[in-house]
C-alpha atoms as a PDB file:
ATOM      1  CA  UNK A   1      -5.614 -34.358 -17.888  1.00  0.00           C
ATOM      2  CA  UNK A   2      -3.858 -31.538 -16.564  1.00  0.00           C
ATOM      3  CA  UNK A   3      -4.164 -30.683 -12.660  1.00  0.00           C
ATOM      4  CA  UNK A   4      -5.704 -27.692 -12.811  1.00  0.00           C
ATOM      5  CA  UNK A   5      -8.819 -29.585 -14.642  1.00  0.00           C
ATOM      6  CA  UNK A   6      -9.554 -31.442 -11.200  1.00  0.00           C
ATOM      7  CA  UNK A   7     -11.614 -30.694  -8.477  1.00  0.00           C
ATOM      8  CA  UNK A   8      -8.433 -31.174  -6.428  1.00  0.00           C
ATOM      9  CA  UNK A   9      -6.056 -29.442  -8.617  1.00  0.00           C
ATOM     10  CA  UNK A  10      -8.120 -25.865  -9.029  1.00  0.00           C
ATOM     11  CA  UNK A  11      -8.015 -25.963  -4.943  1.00  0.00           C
ATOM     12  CA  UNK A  12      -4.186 -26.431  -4.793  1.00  0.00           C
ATOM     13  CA  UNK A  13      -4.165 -23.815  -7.924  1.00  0.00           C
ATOM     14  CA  UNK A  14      -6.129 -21.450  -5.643  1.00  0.00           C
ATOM     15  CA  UNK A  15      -4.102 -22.212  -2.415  1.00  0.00           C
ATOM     16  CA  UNK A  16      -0.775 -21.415  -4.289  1.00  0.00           C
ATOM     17  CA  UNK A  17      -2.494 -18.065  -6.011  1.00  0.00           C
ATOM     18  CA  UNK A  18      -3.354 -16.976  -2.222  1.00  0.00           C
ATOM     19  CA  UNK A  19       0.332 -17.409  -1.718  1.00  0.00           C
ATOM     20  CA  UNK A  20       2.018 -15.610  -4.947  1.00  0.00           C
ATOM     21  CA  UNK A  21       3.149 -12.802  -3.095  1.00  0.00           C
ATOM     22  CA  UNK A  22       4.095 -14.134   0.077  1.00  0.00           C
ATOM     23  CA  UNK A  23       6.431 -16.611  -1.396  1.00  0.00           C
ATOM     24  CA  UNK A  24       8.200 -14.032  -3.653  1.00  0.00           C
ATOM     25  CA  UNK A  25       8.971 -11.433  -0.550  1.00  0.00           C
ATOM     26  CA  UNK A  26      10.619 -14.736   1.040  1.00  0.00           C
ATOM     27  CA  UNK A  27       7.818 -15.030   3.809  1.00  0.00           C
ATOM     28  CA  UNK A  28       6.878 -19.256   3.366  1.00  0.00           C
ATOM     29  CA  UNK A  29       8.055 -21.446   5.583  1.00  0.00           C
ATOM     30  CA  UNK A  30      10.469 -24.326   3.713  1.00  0.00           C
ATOM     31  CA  UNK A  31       7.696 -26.294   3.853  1.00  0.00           C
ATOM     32  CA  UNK A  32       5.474 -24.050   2.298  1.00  0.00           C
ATOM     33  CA  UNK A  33       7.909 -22.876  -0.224  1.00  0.00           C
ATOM     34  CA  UNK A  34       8.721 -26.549  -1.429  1.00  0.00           C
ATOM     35  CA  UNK A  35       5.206 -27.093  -1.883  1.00  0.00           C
ATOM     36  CA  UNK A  36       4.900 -23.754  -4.230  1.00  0.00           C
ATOM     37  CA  UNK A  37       7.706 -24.999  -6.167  1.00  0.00           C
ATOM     38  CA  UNK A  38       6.561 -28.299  -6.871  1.00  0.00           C
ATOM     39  CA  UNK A  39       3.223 -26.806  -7.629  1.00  0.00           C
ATOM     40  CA  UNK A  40       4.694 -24.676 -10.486  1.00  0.00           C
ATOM     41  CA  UNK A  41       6.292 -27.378 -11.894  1.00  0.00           C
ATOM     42  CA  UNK A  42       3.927 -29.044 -12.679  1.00  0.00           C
ATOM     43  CA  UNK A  43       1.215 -26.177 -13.245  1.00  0.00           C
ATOM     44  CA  UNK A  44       1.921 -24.118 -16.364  1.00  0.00           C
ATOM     45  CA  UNK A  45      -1.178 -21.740 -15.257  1.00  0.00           C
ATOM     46  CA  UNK A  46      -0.004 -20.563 -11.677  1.00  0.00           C
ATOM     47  CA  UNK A  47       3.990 -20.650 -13.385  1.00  0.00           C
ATOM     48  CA  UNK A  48       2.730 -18.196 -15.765  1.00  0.00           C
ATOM     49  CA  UNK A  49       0.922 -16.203 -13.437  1.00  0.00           C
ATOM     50  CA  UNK A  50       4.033 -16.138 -10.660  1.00  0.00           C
ATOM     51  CA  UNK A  51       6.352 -15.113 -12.974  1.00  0.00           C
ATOM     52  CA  UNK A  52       3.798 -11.930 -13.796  1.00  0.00           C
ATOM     53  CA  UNK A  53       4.226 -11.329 -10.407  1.00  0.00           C
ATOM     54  CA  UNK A  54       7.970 -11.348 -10.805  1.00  0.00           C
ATOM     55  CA  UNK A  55       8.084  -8.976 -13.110  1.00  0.00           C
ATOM     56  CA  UNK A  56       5.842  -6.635 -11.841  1.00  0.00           C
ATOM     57  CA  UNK A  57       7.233  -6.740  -8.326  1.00  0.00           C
ATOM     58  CA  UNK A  58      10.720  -5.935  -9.963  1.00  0.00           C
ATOM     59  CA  UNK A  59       9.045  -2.848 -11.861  1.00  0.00           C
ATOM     60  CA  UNK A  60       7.262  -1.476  -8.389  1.00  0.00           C
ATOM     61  CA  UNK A  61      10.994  -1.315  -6.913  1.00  0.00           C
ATOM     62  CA  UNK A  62      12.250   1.075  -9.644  1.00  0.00           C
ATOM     63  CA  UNK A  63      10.718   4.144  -8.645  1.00  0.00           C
ATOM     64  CA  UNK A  64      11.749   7.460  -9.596  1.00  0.00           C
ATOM     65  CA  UNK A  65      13.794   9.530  -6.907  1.00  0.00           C
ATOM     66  CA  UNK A  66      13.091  13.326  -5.619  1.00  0.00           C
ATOM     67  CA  UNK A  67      16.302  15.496  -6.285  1.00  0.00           C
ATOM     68  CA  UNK A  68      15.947  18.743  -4.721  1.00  0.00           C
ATOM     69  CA  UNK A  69      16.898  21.848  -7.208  1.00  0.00           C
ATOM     70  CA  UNK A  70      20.454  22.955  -7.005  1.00  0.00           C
ATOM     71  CA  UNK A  71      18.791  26.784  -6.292  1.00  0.00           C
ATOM     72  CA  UNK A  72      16.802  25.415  -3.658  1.00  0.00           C
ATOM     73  CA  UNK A  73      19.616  23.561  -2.225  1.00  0.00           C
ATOM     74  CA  UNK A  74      21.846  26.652  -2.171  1.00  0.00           C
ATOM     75  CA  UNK A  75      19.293  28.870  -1.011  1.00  0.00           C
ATOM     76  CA  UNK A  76      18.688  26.606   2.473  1.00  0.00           C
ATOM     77  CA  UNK A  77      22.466  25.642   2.777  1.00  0.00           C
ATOM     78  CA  UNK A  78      22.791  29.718   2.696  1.00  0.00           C
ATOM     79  CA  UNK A  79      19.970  30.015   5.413  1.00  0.00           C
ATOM     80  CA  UNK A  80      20.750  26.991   7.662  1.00  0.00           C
ATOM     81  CA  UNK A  81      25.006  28.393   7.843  1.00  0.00           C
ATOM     82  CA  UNK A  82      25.532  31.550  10.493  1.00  0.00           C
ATOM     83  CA  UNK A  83      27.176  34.428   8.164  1.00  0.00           C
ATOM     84  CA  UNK A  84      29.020  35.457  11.292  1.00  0.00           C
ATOM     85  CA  UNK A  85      29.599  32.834  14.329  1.00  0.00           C
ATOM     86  CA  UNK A  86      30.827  34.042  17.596  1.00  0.00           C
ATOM     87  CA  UNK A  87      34.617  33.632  17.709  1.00  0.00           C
ATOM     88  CA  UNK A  88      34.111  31.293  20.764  1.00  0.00           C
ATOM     89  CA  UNK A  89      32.081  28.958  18.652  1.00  0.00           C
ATOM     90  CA  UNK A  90      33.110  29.932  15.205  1.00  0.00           C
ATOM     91  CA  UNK A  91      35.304  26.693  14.575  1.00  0.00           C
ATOM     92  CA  UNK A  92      32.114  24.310  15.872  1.00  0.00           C
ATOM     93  CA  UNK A  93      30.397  26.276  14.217  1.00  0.00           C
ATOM     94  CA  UNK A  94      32.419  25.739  10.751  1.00  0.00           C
ATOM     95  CA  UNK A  95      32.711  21.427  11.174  1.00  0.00           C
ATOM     96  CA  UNK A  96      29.061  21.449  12.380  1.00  0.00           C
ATOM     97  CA  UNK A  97      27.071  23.296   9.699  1.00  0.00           C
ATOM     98  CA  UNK A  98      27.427  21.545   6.386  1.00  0.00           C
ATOM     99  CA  UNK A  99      25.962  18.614   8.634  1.00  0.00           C
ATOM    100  CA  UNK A 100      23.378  20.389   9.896  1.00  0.00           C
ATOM    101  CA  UNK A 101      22.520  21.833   6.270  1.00  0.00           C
ATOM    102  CA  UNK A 102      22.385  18.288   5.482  1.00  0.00           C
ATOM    103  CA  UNK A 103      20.244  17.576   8.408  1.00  0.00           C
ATOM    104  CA  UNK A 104      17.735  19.791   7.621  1.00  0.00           C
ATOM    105  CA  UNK A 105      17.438  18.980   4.120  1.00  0.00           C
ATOM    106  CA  UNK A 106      16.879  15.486   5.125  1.00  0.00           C
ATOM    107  CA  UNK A 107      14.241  16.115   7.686  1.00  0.00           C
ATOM    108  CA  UNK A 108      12.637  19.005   4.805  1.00  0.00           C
ATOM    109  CA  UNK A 109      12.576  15.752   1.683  1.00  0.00           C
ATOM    110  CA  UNK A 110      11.167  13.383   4.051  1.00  0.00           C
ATOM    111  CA  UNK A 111      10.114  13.988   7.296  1.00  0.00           C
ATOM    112  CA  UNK A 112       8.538  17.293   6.550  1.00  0.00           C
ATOM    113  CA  UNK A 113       6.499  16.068   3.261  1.00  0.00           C
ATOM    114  CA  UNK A 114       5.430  12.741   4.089  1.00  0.00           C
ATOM    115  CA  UNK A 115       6.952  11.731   7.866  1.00  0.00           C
ATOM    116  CA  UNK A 116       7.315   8.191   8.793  1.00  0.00           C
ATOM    117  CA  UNK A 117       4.116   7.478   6.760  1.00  0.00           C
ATOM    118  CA  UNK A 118       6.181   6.965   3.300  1.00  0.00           C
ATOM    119  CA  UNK A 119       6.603   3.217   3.360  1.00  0.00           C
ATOM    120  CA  UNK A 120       2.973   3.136   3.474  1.00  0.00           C
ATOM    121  CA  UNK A 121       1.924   5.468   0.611  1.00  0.00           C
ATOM    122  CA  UNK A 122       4.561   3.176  -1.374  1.00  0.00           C
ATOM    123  CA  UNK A 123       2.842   0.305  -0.012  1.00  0.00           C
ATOM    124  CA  UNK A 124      -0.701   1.230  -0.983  1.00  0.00           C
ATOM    125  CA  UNK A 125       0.277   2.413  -4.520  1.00  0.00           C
ATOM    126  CA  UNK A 126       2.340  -0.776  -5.540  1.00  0.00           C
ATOM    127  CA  UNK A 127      -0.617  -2.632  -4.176  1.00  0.00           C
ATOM    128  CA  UNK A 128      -3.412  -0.894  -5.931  1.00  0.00           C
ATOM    129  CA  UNK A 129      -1.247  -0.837  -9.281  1.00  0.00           C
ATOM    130  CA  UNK A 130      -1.239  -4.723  -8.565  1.00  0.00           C
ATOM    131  CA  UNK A 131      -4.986  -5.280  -8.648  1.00  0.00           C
ATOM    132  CA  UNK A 132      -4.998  -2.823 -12.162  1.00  0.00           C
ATOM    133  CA  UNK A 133      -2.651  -5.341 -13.919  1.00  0.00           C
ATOM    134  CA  UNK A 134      -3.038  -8.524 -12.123  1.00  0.00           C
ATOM    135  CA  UNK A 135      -5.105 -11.209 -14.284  1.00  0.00           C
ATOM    136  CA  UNK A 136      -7.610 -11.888 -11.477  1.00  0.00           C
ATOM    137  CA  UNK A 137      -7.441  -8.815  -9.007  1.00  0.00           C
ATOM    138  CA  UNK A 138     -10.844 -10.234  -7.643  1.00  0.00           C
ATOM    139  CA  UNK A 139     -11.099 -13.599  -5.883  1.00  0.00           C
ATOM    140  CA  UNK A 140     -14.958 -13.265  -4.868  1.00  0.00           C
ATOM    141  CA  UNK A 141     -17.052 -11.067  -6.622  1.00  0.00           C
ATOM    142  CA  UNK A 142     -19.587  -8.823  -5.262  1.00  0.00           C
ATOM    143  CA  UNK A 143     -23.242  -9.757  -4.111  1.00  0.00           C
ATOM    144  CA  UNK A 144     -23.344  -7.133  -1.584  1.00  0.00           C
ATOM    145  CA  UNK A 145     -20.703  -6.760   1.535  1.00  0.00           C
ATOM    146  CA  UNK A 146     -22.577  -9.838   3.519  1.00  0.00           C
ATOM    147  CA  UNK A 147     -21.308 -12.360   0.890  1.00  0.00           C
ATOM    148  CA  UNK A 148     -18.122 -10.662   0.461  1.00  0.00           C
ATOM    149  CA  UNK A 149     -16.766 -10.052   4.422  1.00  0.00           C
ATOM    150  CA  UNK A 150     -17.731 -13.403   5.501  1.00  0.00           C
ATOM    151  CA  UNK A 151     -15.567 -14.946   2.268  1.00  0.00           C
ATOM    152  CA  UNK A 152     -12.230 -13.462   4.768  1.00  0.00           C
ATOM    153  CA  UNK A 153     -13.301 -15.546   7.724  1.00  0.00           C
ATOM    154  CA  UNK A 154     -10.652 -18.138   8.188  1.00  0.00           C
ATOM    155  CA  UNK A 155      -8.511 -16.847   5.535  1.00  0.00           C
ATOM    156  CA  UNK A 156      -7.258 -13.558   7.795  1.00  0.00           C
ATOM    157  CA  UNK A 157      -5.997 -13.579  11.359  1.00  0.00           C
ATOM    158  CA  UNK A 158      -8.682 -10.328  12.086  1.00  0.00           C
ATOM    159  CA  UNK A 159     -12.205  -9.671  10.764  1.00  0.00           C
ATOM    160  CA  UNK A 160     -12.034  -6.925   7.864  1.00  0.00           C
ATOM    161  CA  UNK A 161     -14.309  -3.992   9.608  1.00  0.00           C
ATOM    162  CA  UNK A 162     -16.448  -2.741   6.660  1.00  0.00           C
ATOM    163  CA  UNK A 163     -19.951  -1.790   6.242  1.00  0.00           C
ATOM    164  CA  UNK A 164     -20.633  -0.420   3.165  1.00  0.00           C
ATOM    165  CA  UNK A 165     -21.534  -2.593   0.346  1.00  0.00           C
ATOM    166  CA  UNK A 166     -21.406   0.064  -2.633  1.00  0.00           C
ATOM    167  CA  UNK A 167     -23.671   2.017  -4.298  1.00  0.00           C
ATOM    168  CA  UNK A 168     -24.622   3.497  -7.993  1.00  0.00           C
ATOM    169  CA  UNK A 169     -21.642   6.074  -7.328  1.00  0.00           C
ATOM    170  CA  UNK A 170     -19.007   3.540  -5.823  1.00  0.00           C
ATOM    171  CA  UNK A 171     -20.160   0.163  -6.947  1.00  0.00           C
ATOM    172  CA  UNK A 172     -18.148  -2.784  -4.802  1.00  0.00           C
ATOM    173  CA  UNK A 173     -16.738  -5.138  -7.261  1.00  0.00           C
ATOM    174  CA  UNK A 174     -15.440  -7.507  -5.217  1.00  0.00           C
ATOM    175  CA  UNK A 175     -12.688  -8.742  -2.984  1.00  0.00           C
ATOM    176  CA  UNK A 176      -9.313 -10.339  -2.184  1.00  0.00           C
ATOM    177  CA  UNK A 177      -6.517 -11.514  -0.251  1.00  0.00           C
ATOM    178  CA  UNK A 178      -3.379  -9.040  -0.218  1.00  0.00           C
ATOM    179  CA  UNK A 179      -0.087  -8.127   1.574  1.00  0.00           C
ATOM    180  CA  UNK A 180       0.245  -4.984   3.169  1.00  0.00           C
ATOM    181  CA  UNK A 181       3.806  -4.219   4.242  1.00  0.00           C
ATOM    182  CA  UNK A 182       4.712  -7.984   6.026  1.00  0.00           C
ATOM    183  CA  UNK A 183       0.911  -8.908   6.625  1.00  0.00           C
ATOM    184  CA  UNK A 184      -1.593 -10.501   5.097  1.00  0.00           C
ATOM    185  CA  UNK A 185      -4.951  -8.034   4.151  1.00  0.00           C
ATOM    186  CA  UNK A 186      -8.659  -7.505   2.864  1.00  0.00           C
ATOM    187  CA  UNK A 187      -8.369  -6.283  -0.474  1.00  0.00           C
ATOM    188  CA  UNK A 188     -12.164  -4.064  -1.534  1.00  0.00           C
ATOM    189  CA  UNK A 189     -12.151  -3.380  -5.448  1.00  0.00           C
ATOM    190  CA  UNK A 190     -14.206  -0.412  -5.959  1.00  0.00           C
ATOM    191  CA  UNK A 191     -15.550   1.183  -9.038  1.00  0.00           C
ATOM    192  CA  UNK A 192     -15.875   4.744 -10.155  1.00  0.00           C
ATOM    193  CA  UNK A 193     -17.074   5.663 -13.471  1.00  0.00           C
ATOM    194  CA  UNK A 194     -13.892   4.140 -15.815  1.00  0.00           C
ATOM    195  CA  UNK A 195     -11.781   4.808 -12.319  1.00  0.00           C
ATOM    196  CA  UNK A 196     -10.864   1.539 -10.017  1.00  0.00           C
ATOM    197  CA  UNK A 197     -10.343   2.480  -6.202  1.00  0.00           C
ATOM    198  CA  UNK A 198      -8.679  -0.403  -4.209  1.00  0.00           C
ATOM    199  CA  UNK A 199      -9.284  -0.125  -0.168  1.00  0.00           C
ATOM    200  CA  UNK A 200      -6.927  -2.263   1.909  1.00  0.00           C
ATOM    201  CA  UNK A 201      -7.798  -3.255   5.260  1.00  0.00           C
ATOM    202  CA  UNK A 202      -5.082  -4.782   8.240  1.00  0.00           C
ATOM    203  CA  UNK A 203      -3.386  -4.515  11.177  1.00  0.00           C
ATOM    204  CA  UNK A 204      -2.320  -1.840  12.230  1.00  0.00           C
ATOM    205  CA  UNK A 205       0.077  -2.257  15.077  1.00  0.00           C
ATOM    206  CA  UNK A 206       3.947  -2.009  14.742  1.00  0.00           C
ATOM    207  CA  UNK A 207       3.650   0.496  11.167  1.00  0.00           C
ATOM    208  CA  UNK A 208       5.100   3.388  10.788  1.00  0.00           C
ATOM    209  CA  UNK A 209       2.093   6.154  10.720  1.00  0.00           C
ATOM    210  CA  UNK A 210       1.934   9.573   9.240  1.00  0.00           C
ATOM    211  CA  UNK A 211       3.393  12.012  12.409  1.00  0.00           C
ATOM    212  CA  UNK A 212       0.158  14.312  11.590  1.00  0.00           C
ATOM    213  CA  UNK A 213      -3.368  14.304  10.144  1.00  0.00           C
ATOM    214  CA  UNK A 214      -4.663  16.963   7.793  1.00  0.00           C
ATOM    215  CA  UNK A 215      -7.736  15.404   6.393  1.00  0.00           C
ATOM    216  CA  UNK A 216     -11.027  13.573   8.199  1.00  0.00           C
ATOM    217  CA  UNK A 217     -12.455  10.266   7.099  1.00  0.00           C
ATOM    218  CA  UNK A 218     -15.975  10.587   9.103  1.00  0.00           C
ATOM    219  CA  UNK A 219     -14.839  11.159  12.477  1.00  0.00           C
ATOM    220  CA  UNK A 220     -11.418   9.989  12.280  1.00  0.00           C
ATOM    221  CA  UNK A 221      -8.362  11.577  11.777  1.00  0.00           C
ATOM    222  CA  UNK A 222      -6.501  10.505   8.241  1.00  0.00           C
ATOM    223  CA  UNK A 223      -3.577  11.299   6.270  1.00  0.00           C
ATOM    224  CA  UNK A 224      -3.625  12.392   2.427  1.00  0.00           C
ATOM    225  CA  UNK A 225      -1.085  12.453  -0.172  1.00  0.00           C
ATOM    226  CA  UNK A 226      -0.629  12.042  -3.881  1.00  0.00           C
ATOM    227  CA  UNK A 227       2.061   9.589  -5.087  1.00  0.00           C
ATOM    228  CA  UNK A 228       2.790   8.664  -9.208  1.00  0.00           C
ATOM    229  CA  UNK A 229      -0.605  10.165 -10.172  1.00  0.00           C
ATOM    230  CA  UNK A 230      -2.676   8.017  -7.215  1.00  0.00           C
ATOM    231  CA  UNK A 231      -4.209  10.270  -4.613  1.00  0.00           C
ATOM    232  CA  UNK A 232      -3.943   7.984  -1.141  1.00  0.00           C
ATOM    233  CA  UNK A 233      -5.654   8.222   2.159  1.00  0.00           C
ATOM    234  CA  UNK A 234      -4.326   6.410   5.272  1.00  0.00           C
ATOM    235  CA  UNK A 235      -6.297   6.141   8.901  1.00  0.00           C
ATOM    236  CA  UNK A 236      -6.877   3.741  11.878  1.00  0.00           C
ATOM    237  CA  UNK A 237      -9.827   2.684  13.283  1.00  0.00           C
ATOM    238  CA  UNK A 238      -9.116   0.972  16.661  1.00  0.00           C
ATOM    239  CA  UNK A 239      -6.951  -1.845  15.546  1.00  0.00           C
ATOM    240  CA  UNK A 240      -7.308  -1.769  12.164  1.00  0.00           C
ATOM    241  CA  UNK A 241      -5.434   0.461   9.431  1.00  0.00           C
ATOM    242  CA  UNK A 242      -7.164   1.335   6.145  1.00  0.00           C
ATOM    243  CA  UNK A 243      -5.537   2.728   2.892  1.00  0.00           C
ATOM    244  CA  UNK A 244      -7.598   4.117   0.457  1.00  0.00           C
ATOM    245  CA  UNK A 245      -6.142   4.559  -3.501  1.00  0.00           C
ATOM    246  CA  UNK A 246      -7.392   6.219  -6.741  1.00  0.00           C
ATOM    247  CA  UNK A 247      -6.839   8.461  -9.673  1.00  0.00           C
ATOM    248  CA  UNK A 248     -10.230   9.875  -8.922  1.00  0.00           C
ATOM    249  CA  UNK A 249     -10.434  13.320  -7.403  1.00  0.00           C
ATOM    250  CA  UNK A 250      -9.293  13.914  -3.781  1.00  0.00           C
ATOM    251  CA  UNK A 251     -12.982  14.978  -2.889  1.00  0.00           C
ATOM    252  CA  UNK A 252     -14.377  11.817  -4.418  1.00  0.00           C
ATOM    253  CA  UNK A 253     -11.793   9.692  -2.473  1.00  0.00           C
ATOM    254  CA  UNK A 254     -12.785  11.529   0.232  1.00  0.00           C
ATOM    255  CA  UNK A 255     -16.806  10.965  -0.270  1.00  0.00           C
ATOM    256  CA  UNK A 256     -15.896   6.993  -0.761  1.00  0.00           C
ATOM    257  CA  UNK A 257     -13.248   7.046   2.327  1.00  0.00           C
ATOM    258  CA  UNK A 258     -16.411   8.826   4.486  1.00  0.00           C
ATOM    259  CA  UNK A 259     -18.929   6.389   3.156  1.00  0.00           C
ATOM    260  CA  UNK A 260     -16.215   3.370   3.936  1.00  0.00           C
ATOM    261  CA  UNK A 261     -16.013   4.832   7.612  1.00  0.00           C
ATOM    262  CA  UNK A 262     -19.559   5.236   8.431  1.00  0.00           C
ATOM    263  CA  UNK A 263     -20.259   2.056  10.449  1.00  0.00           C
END
């Protein structure tokens, strides 16, 4: 008899799945991380599955990069560098500007496009990519929101804030235990027609946040973007960050993200 076939063993089998990603950003304690060891040793099931997550982890990290076109590149370095700089300042003026050039291109790739909030659009997309390939991207299924929120309780360090419990456009499929950035969230699978739409709840405090808002999720300011084909919406609600992702339309994100924020 194998130990996932006991009582005991499918709770240690569960136990170790909560912990799959934890243990392979380095985040168990050595106590924890022996026990996940020995557990795989002897568990051919959750191996299997952690070494899925191994691989998939590895593919999230090889994302493309942006390279900005040479023309464009010329055309700013030409617009950022004085044609003629006062003689008093000319030779600051010469050391200085391919810096500055640089500078600005920076701030125009980055800061401009996405600000501070990138980390978190990466976040959000390797996460919802993770429930469309994982095995079992839903630990409790759906009965309506009251049997899914209260599942959370004792398994998250904050109560998930969530009201809505689907409907015949955005049926709620179910839920489960993520990691958002360094913390542990409330994963909501949603469904869409043939489209999947993951909604992670978590703390919010200490992330970096987008430096403006250009959308509204009810009342609430949020951020959108579009990363590798996902469109992504970010807000806050009092302590609590949410990140919505989907390949649906931005205006049917945006009627779920609304529908998600009406409590």
């Amino acid at each position: 008899m194998t130990r996932t076939e006991t009582p005991e063993g499918r709770s240690d089998c569960k136990a170790i799945r909560e912990q799959l990603l934890e243990a392979i950003r380095g985040r168990l304690s050595e106590p924890e991380r022996q026990r996940f060891a020995e557990h795989l040793q002897g568990c051919a099931q959750c191996s299997k599955l952690h070494e899925r997550e191994l691989l998939l982890d590895r593919a999230l990290g090889q994302r493309p990069k942006f390279s900005l076109p040479d023309s464009l590149r010329d055309q700013l370095r030409a617009e950022l560098t004085p044609a003629k700089p006062k003689p008093r300042f000319g030779r600051w003026v010469a050391v200085l500007a391919p810096s500055l050039a640089a500078a600005a291109l920076l701030v125009l790739l980055v800061g401009g496009r996405l600000g501070h909030a990138q980390p978190l659009v990466d976040e959000a997309v390797n996460d919802h990519l993770r429930v469309l390939y994982a095995e079992h991207p839903i630990e409790i299924e759906s009965g309506g929101i009251h049997q899914v929120k209260p599942w959370f309780a004792g398994r998250l360090d904050f109560a998930p804030v969530l009201s809505f419990s689907g409907d015949d456009e955005f049926p709620l499929e179910g839920g489960a235990i993520g990691l958002f950035v360094d913390r542990k969230a409330a994963t909501f699978v949603f469904k869409h027609r043939l489209h999947t739409a993951s909604l992670f709840v978590f703390r919010s405090e200490g992330l970096g946040w987008p430096l403006r808002n250009d959308v509204s999720v009810g009342a609430l300011p949020a951020s959108s973007t579009a990363s590798r084909g996902f469109n992504v919406l970010l807000w806050r609600d009092g302590d609590l960050g949410y990140a919505l992702v989907s390949d649906v339309d931005r205006s049917e994100l945006a009627r779920l993200a609304a529908k998600v924020a009406a409590h």
